[in-house]
Protein backbone atom coordinates (compact mmCIF):
# COMPACT_ATOMS: atom_id res chain seq x y z
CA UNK A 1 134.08 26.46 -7.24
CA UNK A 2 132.77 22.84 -5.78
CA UNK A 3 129.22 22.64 -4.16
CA UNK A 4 128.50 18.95 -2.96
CA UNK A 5 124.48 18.56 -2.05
CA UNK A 6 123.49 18.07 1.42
CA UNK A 7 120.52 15.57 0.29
CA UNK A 8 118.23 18.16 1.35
CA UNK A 9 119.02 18.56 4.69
CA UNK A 10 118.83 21.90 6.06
CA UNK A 11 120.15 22.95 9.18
CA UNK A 12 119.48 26.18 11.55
CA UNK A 13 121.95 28.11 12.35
CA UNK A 14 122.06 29.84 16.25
CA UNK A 15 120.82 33.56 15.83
CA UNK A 16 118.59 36.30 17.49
CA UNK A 17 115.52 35.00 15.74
CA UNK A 18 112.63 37.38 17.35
CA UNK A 19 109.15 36.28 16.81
CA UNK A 20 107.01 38.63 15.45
CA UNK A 21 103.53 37.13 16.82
CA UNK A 22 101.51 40.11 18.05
CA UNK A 23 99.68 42.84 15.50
CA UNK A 24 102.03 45.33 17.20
CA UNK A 25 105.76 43.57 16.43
CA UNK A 26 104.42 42.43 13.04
CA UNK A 27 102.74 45.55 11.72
CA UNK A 28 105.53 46.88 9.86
CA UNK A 29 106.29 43.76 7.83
CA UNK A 30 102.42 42.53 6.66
CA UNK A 31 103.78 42.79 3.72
CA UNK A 32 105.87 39.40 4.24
CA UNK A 33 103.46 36.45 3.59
CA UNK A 34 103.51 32.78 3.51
CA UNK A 35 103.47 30.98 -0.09
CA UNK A 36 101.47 28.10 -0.01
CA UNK A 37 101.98 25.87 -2.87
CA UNK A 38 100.95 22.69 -4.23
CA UNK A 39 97.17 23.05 -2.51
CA UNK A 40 98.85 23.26 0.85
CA UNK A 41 101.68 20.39 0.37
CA UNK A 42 104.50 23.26 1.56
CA UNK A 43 105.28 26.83 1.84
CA UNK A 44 107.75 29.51 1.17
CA UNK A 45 107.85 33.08 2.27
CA UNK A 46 107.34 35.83 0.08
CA UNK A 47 107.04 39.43 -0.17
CA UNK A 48 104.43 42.20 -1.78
CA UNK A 49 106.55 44.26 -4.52
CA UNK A 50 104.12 45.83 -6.15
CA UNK A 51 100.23 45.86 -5.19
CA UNK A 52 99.61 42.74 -7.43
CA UNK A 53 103.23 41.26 -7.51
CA UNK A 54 104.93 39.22 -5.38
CA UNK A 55 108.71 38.09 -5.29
CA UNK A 56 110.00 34.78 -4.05
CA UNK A 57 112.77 31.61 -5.06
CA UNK A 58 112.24 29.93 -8.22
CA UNK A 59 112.69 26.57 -6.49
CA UNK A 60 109.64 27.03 -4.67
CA UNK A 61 107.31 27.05 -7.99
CA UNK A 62 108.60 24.03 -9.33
CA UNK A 63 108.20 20.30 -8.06
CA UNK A 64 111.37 18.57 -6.95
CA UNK A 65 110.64 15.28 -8.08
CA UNK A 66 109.09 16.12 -11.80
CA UNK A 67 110.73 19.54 -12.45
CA UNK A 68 107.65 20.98 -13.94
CA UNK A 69 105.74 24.10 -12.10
CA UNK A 70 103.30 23.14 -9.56
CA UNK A 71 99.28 23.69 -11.04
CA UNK A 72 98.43 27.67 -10.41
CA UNK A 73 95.87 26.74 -8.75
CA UNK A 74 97.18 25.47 -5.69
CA UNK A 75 99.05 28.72 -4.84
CA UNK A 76 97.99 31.09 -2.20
CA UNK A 77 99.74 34.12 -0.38
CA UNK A 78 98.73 34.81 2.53
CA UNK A 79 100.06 38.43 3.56
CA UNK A 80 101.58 38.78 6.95
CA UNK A 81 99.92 35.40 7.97
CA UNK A 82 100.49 35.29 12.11
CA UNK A 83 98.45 32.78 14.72
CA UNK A 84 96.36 31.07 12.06
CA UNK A 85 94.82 34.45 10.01
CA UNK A 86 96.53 36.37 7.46
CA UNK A 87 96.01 40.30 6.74
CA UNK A 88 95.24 39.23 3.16
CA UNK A 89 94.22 36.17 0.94
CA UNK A 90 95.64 36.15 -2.21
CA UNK A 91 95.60 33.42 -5.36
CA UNK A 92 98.19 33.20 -8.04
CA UNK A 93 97.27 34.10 -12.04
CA UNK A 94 100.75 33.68 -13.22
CA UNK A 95 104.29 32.50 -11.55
CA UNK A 96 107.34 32.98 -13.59
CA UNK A 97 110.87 32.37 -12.68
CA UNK A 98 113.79 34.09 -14.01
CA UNK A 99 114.63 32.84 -17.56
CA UNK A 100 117.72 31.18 -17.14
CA UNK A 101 117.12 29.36 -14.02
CA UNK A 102 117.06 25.47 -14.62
CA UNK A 103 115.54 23.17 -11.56
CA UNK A 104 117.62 20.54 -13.04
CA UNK A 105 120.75 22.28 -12.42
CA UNK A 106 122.85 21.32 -9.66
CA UNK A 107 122.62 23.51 -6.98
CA UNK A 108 125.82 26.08 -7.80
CA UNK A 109 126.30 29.75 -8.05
CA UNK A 110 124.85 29.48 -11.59
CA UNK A 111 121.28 27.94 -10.28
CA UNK A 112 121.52 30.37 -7.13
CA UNK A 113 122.21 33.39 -8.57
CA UNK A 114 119.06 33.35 -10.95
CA UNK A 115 117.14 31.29 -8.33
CA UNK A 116 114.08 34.09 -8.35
CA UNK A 117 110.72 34.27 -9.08
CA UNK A 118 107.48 36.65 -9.79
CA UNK A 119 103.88 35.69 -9.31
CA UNK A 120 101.39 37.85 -10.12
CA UNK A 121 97.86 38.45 -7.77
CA UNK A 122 94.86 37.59 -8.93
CA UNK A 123 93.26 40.60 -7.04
CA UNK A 124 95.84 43.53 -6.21
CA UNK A 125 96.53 44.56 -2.56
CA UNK A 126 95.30 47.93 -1.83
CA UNK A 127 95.53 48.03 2.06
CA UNK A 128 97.16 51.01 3.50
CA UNK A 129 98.59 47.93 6.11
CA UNK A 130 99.79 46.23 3.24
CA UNK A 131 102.12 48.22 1.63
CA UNK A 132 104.41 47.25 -1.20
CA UNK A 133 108.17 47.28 -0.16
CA UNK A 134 111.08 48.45 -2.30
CA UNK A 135 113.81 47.33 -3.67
CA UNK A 136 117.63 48.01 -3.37
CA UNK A 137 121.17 46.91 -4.90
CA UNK A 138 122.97 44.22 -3.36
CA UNK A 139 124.93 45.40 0.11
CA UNK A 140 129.14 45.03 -0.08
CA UNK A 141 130.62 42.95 2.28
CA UNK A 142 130.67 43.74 5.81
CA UNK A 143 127.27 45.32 5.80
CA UNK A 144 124.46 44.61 7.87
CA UNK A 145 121.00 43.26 6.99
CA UNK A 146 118.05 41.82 8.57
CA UNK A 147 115.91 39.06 7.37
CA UNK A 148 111.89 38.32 7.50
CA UNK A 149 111.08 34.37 7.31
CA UNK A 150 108.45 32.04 7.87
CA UNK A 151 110.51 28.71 8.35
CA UNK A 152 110.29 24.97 10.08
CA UNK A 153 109.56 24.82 14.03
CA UNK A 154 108.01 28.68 13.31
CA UNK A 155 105.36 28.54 10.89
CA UNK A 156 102.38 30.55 12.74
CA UNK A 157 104.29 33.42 12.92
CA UNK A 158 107.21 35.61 10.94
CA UNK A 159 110.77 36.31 12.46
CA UNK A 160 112.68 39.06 12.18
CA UNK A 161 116.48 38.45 12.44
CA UNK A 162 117.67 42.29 12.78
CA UNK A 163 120.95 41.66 11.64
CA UNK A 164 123.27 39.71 10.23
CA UNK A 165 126.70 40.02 8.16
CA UNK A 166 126.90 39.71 4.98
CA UNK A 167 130.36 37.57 4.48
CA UNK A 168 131.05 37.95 0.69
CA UNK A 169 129.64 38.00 -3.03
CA UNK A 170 130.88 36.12 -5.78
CA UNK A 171 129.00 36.21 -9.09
CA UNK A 172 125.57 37.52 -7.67
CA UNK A 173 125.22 35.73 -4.78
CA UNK A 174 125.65 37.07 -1.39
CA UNK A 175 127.18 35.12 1.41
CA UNK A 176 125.32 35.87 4.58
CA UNK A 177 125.23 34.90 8.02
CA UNK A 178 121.32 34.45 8.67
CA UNK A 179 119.56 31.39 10.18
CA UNK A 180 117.87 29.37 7.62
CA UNK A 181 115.98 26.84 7.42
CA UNK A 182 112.88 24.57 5.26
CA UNK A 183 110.17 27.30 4.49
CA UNK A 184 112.74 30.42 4.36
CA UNK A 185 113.35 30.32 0.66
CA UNK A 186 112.06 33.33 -0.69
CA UNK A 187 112.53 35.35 2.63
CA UNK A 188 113.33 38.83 1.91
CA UNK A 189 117.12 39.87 3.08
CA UNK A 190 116.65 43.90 3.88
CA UNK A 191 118.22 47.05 4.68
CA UNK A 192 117.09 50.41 5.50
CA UNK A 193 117.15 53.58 3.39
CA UNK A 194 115.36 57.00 4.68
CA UNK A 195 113.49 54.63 7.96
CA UNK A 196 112.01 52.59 5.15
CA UNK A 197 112.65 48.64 4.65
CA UNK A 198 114.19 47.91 0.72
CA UNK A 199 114.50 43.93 -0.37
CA UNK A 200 118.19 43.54 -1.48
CA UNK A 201 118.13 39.99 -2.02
CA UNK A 202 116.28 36.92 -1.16
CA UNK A 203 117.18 33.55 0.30
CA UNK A 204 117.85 30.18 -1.89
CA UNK A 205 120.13 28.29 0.19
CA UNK A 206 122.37 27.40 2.72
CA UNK A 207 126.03 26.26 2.87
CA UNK A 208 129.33 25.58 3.99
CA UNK A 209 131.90 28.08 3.97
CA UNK A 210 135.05 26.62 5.46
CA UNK A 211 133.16 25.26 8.49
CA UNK A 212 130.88 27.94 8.98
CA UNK A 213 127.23 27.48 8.13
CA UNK A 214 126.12 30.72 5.58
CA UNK A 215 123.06 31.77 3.54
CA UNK A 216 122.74 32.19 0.04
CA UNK A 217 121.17 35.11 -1.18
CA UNK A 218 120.94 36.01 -4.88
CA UNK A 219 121.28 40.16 -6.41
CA UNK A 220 117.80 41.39 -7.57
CA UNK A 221 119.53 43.75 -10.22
CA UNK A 222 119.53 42.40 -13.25
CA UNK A 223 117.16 39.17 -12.49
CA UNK A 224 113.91 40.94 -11.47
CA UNK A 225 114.17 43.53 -14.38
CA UNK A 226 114.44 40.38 -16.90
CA UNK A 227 111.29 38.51 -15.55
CA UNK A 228 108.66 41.47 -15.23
CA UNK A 229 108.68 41.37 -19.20
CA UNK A 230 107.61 38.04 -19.27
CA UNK A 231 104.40 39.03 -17.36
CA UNK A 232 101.86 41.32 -18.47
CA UNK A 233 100.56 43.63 -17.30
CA UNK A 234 103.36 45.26 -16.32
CA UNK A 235 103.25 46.46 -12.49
CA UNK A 236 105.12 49.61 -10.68
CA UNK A 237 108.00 49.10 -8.33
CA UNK A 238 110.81 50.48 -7.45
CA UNK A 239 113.80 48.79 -9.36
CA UNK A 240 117.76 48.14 -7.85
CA UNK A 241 119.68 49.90 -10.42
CA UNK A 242 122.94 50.71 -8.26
CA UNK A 243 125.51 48.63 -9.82
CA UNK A 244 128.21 47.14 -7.30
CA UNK A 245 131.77 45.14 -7.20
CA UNK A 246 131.11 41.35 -6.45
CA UNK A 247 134.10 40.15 -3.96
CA UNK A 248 134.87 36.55 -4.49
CA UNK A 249 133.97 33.52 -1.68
CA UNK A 250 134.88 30.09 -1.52
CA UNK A 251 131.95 27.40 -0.72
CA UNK A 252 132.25 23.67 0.61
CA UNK A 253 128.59 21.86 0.68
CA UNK A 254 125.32 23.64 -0.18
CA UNK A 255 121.81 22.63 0.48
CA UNK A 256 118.14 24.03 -1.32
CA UNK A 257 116.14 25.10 0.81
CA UNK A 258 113.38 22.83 0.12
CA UNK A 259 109.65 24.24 0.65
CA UNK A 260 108.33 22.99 4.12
């Protein structure tokens, strides 16, 4: 398996990006917030798990150029944030990423695949608006999901691709065909069970795949379970526990989606 970096250059891919700007297209998904880190130097998107838990990429909590986790401080999520006002204002107590991920590692299925991270609220969300979204196993190949982002050139508002294929999965990570670019890391990649939205992965990064521009999406399974330990108190949510094949894929050049 051979990843060559893309020196940070992320590209968009053509899709059916629909803006969600008005209260009425973006009710259903205030749950999906802006990350702003480092006191407003960039942003991620992220989602509400759990009414004081939040789940987004590891990248995102960790500085580039040092390695070490940006100061706590200069975190805030801003839940469903659309035209310049959020539904909620949230800052961070405590940001963990998955145990084994390594900002140091070069970006490969090994970095991607545990490329995840928790940050606890330092108030909890209790806004019938507001409500925490689920989570589900990773989808097989062929399947369908949609994706919520906050991302370059659409900042003020979220977008909601409704679907997109996912290609393949090889150790974890799901190949997808979603437009990506800086500020999407974290996004939430969905499907629906019973009419209701579940998170079955989120976005880390974007790549080559014989010629064809793809999204990298890591499985919640086994990562998200091994974090919430690591942060106490413990919060309620619901947990993937469906346990699925992984079907092999074949990358060229893949690029972190850097924080915007």
């Amino acid at each position: 398996m051979c990843f060559v970096l893309w020196g940070g250059v992320a590209l968009a891919q053509t899709s059916n990006l629909r803006s969600l700007q008005t209260l009425e297209t973006g009710r259903d998904w205030a749950s999906v917030g802006r990350l702003i880190i480092d006191y407003g130097a960039g942003f991620c998107t992220a989602t509400l798990i759990a009414d004081d838990l939040i789940l987004t990429a590891a990248h995102c909590i960790y500085d580039p150029e040092t390695g070490r986790k940006y100061d706590i401080a200069g975190y805030e999520f801003q839940a469903g944030w659309r035209n310049g006002r959020a539904e909620s204002y949230r800052r961070i107590r405590a940001a963990q990423a998955h145990p084994d991920y390594r900002m140091t590692l070069k970006t490969n299925v090994e970095r991607i695949k545990n490329d995840v991270a928790l940050l606890r609220l330092d108030v909890p969300i209790r806004n019938s608006n507001i409500a925490p979204v689920g989570m589900a196993a990773l989808p097989d190949a062929g399947q369908m999901v949609g994706l919520i982002s906050y991302a370059r050139g659409r900042v003020d508002a979220p977008s909601l691709q409704d679907t997109c294929l996912v290609r393949s999965r090889h150790s974890g990570v799901l190949v997808m065909t979603c437009s990506v670019d800086y500020g999407a890391s974290g996004s939430p990649v969905i499907i629906y069970s019973n009419g209701q939205p579940q998170v079955v992965s989120i976005v880390s990064a974007m790549a080559d795949m014989n010629g064809t521009l793809v999204s990298l999406g890591t499985s919640l399974d086994d990562i998200v379970p091994a974090i919430l330990p690591l942060m106490a108190p413990t919060s309620e949510f619901s947990s993937p526990t469906q346990k699925r094949r992984d079907i092999g894929a074949k990358f060229g050049r893949v690029a972190p989606l850097e924080t915007e």
